[in-house]
Structure formats: C-alpha cells, structure tokens
C-alpha atoms as a PDB file:
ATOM      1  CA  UNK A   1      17.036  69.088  11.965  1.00  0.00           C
ATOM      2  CA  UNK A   2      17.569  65.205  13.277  1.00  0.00           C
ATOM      3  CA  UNK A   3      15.018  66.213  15.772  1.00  0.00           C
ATOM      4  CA  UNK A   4      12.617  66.557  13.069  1.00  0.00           C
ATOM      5  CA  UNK A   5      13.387  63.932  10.882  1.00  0.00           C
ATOM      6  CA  UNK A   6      13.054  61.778  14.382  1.00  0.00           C
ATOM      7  CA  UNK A   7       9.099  63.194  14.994  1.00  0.00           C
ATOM      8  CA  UNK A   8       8.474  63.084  11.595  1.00  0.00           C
ATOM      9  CA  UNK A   9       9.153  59.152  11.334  1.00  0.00           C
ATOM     10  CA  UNK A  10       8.008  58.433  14.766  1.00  0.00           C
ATOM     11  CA  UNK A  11       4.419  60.206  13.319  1.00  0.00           C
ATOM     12  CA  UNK A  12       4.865  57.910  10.184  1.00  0.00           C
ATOM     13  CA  UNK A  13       4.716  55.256  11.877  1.00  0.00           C
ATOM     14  CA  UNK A  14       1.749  55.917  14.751  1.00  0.00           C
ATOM     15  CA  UNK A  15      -0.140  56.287  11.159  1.00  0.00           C
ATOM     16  CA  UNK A  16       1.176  52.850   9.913  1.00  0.00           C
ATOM     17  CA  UNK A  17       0.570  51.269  12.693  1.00  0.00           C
ATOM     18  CA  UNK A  18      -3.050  53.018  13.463  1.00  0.00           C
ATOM     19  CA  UNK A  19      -4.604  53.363   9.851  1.00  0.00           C
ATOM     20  CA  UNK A  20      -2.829  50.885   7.415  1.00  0.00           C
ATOM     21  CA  UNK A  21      -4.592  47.231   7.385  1.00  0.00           C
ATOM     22  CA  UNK A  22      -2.784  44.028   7.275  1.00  0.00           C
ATOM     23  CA  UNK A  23      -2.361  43.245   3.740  1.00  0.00           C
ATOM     24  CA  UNK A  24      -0.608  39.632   3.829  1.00  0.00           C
ATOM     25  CA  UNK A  25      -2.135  36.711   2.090  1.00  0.00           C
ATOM     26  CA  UNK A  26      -3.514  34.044   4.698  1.00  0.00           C
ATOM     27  CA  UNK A  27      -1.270  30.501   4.086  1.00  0.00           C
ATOM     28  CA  UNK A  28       1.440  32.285   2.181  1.00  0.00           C
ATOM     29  CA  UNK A  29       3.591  34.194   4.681  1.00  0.00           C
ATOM     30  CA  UNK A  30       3.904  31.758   7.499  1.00  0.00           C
ATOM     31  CA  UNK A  31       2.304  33.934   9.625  1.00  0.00           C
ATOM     32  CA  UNK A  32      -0.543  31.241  10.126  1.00  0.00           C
ATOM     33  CA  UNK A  33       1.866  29.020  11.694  1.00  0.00           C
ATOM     34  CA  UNK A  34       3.246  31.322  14.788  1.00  0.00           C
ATOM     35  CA  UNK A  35      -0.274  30.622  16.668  1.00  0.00           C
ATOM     36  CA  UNK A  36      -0.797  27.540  17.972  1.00  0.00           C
ATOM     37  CA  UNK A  37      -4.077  26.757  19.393  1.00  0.00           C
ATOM     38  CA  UNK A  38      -4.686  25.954  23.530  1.00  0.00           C
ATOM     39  CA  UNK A  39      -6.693  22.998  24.145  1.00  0.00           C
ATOM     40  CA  UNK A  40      -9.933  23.353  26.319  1.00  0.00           C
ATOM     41  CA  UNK A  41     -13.226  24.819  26.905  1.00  0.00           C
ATOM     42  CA  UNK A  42     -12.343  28.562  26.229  1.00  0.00           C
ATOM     43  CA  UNK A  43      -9.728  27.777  22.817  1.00  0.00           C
ATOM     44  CA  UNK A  44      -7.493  30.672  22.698  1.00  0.00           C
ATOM     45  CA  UNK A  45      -4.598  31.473  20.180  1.00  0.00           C
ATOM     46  CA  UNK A  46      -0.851  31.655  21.525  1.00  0.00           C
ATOM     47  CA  UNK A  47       1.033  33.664  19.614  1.00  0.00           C
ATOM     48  CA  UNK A  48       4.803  32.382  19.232  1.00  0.00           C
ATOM     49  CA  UNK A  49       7.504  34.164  18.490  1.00  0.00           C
ATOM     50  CA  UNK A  50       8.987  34.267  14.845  1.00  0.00           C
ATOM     51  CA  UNK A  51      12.689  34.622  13.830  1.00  0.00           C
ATOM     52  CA  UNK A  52      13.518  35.994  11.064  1.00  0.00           C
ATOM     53  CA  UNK A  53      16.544  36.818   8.855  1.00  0.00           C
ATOM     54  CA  UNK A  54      16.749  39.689   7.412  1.00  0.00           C
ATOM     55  CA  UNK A  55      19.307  39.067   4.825  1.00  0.00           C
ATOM     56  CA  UNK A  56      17.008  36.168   3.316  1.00  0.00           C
ATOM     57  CA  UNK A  57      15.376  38.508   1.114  1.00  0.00           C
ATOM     58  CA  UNK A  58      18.435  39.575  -0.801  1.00  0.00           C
ATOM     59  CA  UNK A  59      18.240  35.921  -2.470  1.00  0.00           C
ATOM     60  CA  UNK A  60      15.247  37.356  -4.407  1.00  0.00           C
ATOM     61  CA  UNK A  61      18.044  39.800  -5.974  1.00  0.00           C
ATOM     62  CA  UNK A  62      18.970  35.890  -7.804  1.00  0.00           C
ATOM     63  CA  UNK A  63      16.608  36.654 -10.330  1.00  0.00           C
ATOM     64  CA  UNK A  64      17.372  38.554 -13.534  1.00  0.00           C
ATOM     65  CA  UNK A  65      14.043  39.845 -13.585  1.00  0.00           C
ATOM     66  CA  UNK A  66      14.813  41.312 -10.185  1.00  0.00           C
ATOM     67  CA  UNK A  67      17.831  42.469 -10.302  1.00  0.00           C
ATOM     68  CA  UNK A  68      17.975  43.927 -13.979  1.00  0.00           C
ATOM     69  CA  UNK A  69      14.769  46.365 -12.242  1.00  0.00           C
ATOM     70  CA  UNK A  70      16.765  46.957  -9.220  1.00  0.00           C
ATOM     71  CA  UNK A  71      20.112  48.371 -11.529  1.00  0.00           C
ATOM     72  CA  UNK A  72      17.362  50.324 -13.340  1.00  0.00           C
ATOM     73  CA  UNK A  73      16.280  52.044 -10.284  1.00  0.00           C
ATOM     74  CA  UNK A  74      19.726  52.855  -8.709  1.00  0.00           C
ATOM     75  CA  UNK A  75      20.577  54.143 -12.212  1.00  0.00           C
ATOM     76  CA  UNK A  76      17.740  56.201 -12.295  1.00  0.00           C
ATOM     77  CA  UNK A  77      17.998  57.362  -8.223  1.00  0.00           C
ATOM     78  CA  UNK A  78      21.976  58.287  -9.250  1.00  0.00           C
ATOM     79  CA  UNK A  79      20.834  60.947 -11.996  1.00  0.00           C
ATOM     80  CA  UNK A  80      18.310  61.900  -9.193  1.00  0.00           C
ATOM     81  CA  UNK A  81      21.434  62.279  -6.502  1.00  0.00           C
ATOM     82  CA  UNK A  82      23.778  64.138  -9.062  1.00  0.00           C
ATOM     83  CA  UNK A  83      21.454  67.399  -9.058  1.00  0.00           C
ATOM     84  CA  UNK A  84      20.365  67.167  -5.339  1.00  0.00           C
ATOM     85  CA  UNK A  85      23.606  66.557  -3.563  1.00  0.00           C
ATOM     86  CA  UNK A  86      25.924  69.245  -4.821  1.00  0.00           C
ATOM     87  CA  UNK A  87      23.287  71.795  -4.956  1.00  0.00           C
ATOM     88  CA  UNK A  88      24.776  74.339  -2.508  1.00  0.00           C
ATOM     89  CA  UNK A  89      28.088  73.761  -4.879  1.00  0.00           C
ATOM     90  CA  UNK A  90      26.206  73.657  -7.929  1.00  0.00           C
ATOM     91  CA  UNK A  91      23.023  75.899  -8.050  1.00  0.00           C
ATOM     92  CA  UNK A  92      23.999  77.692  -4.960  1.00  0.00           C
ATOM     93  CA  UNK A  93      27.356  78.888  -6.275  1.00  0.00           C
ATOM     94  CA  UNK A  94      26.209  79.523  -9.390  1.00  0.00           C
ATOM     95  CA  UNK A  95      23.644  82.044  -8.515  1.00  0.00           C
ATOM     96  CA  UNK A  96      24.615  82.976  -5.511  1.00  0.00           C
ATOM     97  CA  UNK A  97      22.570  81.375  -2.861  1.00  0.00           C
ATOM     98  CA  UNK A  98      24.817  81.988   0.035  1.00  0.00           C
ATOM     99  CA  UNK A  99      21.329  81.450   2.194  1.00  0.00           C
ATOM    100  CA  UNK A 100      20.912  78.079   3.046  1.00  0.00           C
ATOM    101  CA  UNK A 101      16.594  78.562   3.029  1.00  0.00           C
ATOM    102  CA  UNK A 102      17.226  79.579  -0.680  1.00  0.00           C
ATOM    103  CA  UNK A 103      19.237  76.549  -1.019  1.00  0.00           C
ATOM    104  CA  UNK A 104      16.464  74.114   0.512  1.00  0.00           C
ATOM    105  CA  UNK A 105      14.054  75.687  -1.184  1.00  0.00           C
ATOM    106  CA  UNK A 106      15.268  75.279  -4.665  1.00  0.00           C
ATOM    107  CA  UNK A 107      14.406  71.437  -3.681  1.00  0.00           C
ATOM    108  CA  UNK A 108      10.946  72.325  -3.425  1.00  0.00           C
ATOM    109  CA  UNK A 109      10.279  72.477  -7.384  1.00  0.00           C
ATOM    110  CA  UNK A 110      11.759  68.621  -7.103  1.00  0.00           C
ATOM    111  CA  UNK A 111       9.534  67.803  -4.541  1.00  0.00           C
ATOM    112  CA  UNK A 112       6.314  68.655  -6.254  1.00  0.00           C
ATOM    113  CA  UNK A 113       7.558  66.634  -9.394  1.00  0.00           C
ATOM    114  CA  UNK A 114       7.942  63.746  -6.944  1.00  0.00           C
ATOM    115  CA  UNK A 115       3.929  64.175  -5.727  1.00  0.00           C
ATOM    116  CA  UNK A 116       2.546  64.868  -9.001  1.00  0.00           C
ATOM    117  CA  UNK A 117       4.820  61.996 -10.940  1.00  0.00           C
ATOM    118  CA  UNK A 118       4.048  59.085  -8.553  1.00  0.00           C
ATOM    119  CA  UNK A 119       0.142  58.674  -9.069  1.00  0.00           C
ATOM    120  CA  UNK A 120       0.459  59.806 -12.536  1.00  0.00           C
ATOM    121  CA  UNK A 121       2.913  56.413 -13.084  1.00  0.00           C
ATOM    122  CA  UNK A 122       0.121  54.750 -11.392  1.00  0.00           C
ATOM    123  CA  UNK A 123      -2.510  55.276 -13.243  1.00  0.00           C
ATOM    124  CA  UNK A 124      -0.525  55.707 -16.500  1.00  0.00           C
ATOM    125  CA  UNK A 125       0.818  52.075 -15.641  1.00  0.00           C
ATOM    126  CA  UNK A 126      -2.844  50.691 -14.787  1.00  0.00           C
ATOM    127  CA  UNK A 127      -4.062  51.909 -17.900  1.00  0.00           C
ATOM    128  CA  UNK A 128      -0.932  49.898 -19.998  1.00  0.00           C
ATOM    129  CA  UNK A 129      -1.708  46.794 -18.417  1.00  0.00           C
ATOM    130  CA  UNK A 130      -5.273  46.792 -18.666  1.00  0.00           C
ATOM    131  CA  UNK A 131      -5.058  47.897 -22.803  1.00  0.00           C
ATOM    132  CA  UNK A 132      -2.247  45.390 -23.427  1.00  0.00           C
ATOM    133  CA  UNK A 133      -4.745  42.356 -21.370  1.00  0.00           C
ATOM    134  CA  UNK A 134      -7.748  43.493 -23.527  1.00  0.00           C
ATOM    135  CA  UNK A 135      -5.616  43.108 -26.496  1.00  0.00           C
ATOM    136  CA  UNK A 136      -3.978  40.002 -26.315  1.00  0.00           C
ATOM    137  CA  UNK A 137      -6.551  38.460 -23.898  1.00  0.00           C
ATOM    138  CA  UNK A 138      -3.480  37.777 -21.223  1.00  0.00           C
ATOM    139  CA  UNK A 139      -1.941  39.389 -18.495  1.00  0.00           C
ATOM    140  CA  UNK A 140       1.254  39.999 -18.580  1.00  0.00           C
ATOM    141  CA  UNK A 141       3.768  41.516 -15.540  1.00  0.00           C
ATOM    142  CA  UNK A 142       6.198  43.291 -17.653  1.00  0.00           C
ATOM    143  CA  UNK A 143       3.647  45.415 -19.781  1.00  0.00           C
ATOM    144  CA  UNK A 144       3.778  47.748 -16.612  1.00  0.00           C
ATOM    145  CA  UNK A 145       7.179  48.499 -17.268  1.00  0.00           C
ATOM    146  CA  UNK A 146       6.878  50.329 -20.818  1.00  0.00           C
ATOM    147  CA  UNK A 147       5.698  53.167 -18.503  1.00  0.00           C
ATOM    148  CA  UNK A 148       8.858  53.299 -17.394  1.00  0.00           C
ATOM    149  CA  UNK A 149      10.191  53.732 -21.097  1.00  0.00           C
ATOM    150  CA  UNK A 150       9.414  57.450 -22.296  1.00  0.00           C
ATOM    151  CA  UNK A 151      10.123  59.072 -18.885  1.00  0.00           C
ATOM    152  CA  UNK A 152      13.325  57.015 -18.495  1.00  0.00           C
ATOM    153  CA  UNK A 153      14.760  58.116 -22.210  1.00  0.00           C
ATOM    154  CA  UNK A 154      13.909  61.447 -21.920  1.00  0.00           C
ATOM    155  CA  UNK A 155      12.663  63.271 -18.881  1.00  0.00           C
ATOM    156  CA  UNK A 156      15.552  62.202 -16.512  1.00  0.00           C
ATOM    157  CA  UNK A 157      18.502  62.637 -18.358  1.00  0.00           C
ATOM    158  CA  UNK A 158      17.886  65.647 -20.425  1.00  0.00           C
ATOM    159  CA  UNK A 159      16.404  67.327 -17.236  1.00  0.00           C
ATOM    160  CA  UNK A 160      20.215  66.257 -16.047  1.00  0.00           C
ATOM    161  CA  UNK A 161      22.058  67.525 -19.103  1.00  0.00           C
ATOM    162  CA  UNK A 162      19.912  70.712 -19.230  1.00  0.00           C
ATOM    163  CA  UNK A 163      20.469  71.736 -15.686  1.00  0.00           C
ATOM    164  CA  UNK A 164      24.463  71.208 -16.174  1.00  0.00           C
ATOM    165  CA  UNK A 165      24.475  73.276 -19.636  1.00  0.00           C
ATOM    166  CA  UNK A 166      22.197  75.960 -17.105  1.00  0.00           C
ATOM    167  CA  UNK A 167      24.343  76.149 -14.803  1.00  0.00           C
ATOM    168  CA  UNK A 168      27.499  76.344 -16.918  1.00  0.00           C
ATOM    169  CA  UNK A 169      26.035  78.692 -19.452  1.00  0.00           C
ATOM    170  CA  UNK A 170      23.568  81.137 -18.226  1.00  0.00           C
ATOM    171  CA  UNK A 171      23.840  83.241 -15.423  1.00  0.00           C
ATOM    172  CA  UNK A 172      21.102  85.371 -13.351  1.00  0.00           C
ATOM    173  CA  UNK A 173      17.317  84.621 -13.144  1.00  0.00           C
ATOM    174  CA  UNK A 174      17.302  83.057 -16.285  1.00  0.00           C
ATOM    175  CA  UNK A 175      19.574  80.318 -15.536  1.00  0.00           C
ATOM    176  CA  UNK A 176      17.863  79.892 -11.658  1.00  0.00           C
ATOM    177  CA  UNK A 177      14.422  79.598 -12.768  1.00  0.00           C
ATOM    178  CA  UNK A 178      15.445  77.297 -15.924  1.00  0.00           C
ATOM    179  CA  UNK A 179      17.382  75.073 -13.307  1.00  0.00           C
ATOM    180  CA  UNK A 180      14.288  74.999 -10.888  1.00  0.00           C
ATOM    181  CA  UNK A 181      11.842  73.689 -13.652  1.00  0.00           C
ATOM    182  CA  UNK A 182      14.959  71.156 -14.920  1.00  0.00           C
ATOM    183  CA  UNK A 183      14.039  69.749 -11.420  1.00  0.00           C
ATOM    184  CA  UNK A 184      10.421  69.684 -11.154  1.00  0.00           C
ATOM    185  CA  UNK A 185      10.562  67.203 -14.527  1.00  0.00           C
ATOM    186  CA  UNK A 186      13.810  65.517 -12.939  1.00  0.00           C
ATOM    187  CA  UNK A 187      11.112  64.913 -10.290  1.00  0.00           C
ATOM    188  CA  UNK A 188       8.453  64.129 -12.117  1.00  0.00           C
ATOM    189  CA  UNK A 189      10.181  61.626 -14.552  1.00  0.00           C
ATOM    190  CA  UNK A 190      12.161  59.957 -11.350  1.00  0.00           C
ATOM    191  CA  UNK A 191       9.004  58.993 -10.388  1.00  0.00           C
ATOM    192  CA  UNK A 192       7.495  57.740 -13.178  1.00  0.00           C
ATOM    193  CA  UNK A 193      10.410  55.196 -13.854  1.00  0.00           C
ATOM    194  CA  UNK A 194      10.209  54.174  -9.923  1.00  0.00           C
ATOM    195  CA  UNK A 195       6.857  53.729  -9.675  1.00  0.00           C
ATOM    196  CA  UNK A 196       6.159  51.234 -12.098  1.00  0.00           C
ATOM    197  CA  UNK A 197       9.741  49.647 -11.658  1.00  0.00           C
ATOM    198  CA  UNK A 198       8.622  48.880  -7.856  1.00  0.00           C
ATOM    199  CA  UNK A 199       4.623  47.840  -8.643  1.00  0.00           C
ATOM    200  CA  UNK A 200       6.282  45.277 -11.663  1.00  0.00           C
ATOM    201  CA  UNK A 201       8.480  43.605  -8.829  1.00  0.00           C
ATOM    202  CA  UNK A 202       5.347  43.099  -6.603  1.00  0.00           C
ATOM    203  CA  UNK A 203       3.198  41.984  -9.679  1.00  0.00           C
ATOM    204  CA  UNK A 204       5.582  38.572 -10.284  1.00  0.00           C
ATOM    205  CA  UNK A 205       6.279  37.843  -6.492  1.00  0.00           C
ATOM    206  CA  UNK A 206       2.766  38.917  -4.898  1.00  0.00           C
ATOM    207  CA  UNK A 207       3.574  36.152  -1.984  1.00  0.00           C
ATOM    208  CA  UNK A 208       6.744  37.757  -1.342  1.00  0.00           C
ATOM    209  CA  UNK A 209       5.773  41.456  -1.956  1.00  0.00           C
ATOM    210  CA  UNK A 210       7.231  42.864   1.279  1.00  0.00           C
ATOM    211  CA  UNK A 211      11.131  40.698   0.970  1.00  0.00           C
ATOM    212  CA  UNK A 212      11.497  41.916  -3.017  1.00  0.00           C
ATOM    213  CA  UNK A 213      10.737  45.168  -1.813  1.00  0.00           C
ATOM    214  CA  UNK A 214      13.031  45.230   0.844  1.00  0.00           C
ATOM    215  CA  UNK A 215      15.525  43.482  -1.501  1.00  0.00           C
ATOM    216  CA  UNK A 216      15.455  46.116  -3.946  1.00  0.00           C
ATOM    217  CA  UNK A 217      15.708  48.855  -1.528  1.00  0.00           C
ATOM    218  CA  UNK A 218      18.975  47.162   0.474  1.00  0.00           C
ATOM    219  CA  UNK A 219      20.446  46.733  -3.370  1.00  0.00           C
ATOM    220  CA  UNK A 220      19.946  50.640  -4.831  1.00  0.00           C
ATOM    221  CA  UNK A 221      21.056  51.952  -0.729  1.00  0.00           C
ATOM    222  CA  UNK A 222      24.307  49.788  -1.126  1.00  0.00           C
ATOM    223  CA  UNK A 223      25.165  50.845  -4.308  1.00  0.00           C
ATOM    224  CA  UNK A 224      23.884  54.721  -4.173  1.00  0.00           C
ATOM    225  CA  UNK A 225      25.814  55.158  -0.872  1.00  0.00           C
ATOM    226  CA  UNK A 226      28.822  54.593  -3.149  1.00  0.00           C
ATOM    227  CA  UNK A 227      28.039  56.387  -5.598  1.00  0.00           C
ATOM    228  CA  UNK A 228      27.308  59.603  -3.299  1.00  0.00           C
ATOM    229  CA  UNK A 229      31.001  59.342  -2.428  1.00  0.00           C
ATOM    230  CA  UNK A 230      32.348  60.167  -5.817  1.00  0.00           C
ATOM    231  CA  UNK A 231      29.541  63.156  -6.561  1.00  0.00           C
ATOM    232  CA  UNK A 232      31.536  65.966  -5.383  1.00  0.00           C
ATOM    233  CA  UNK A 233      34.876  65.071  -6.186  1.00  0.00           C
ATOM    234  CA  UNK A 234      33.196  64.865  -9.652  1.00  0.00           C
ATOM    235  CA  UNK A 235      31.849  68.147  -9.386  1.00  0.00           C
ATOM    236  CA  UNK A 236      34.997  69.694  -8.213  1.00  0.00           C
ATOM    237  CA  UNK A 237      37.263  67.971 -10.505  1.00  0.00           C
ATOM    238  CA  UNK A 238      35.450  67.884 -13.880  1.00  0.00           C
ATOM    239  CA  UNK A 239      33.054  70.689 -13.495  1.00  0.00           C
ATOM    240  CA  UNK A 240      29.018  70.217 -12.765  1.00  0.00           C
ATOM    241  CA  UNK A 241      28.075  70.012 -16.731  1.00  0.00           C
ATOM    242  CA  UNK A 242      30.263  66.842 -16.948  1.00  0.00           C
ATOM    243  CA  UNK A 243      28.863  65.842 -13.701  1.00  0.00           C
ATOM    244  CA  UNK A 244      25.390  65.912 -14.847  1.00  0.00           C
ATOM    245  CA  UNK A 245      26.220  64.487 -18.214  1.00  0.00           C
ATOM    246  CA  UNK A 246      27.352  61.538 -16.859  1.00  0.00           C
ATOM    247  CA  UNK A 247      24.135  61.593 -14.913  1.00  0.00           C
ATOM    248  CA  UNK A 248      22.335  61.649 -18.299  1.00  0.00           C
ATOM    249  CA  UNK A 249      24.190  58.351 -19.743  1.00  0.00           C
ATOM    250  CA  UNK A 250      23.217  56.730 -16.021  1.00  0.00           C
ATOM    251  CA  UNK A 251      19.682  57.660 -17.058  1.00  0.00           C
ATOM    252  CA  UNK A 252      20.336  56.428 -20.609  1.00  0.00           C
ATOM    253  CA  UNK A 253      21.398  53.238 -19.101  1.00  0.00           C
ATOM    254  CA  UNK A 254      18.698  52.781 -16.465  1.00  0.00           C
ATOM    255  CA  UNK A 255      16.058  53.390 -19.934  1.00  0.00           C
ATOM    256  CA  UNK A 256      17.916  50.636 -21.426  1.00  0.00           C
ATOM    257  CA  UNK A 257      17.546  48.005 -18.542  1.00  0.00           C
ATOM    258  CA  UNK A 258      13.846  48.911 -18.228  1.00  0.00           C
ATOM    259  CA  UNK A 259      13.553  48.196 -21.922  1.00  0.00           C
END
C-alpha cells in the first residue's frame, strides 16, 4: 500500500512539474530578485539561490480573517475524520464487513461526493460573488464564503448524526446502504465548505496565495492529528452515535465560524 501511495505522488508531481504553469505575480514574490544579471556582450541571468523559512507563513495565521477560516475548516475536516477513521469499528462491525475490500470500498460513496462537491462549490461560489458585485457595484472577498453557509449547517452534520442513529438503529441492508449515501453527502457537503473556505483565503492575500495556503494546511494537520487520537477511544467508550453527534456540533461550530 505505501508503495502505491509513493508512485502515486511521485506521478503527481511529474504532472506538476510537466503541465502546471508558473502562476506567481512578477515583483511580488521576490522571485525577481534571485537573478542577477552578468555583465557583457552575451547578458545572461544567474540564478541565486533563495532561503527560505518555512515557518514564516504561519504568521499569516495572525489574522482573524485567517485563522477564524482555518478553525472552520479543521472543524469541518473533524466531522469528515469521525465517519472515515473508525469505519472498520463502526460500519464494518455493524454490518459485518469482516473483508477489508468491503471496508475500503464503503469509502468509495465518500469519494465521489468529494469529486462532484468540489467544482460544484466552485461554480456555486463564482456565481455568489459575481451576483453580490452586480448588486452592490463592489467586490467583496467574503461574499464567497456564504457558499460555505447551507452545506456547513446542514449537509455535514446531519450526514454525521444520521450515519450514527444508522448505525445504532438499523441493522442489515437497510442500515448499510443508508450509511453509504450518509457519506456521499458527508462528501459532497465537506467539499463545498472547503472549497470556498480555501479560494476566500487566496482572494484577500493574492500576493501571498501559496504561504496562506500552506498556513492553513500546517494549522487544520496540527490540530486534526490531535483530534484523530481521541476518535476511537470515543467510539469505544461512548458508543459511535455519540461519536458522530459530537461530530455534528463540530460541524455546527465550523457553520458558525464561516458565518
């Protein structure tokens, strides 16, 4: 398995590096300044080396703009983590799915919420911005976020909440296939609060698009990666419906920092 997570990143980034353009802004990045010209007939550029620090970005987490965004999309990645952690303890008890390609493949419902929700927030968002410009003849960053809003209030944590009353409740097919389509809109709404959460931290530091984004992601992997720890002793000691309800107040919370 770490064999193939190892080719599958190593043929991410071949396409990175191969297909995706440049996109930083000339005079804004510094990167102008790391080649120096050569005197003489046949001018070359010399390209110096840069050094960087990679905890500088985490300064952007200063803002409140910033970092309320960044809670918002741990809170929302933790109701995410609650249902796909435990799974094999959870859904794979429950029904049981003693074979672990049953297991992995109950993911797969999640997975297709994740493709269809992320350019749905896109052009959901787009469409926000532009109406809310065109109506009050300004632009304004954090119109992107209300669609966050809907999704965040309701498709994450009821998904959550009706998943654990599932799994507690109903037995047999029933309770399987109403726990695999609790996790395609899981998917789907994760997604759609992501999505615009990340393009609204671009929008009001364009120059800086690549540290904010980094900043946010260091700030939700710090935080999730302690939060991961208490998952199963939650599960085991409370039972998964109060596991996954207090995923639905995270998602509750992470609606109320987007609004």
């Amino acid at each position: 398995m770490q064999l193939i997570l190892a080719i599958a990143v190593l043929l991410v980034f071949i396409s990175v590096l191969l297909i995706l353009p440049e996109t930083s802004h000339p005079g804004t990045r510094g990167v102008d300044k790391s080649e120096v010209p050569i005197s003489g007939r046949n001018s070359r550029k010399l390209k110096m080396p840069v050094i960087l620090n990679p905890f500088k970005p985490l300064l952007l987490l200063r803002s409140p703009n910033v970092l309320i965004v960044a809670t918002a999309v741990f809170l929302t990645l933790a109701v995410d983590y609650v249902l796909l952690i435990p799974m094999a303890y959870t859904i794979g008890r429950k029904y049981n799915l003693t074979n672990e390609a049953f297991v992995g493949a109950c993911f797969i419902p999640h997975g297709v919420g994740n493709m269809i929700g992320a350019p749905l927030a896109g052009r959901i968002s787009d469409r926000i911005v532009a109406q809310y410009k065109l109506k009050r003849g300004s632009w304004y960053p954090e119109d992107r976020l209300r669609a966050a809003l809907l999704p965040a209030l309701t498709l994450v944590p009821l998904s959550a909440l009706a998943s654990g009353i599932l799994t507690a409740y109903v037995d047999g097919p029933v309770g399987l296939i109403g726990n695999l389509v609790c996790l395609f809109i899981n998917g789907l709404g994760i997604d759609m609060v992501l999505s615009p959460c990340g393009a609204y931290t671009v929008d009001i530091l364009h120059s800086k698009s690549a540290e904010v984004s980094a900043a946010g992601s260091a700030f939700r992997a710090v935080f999730l990666a302690l939060w991961i720890m208490a998952i199963l002793p939650l599960v085991e000691n409370y039972g998964v419906l109060a596991a996954d309800s207090v995923a639905a107040l995270l998602g509750l919370l992470a609606f109320g920092s987007n609004a």
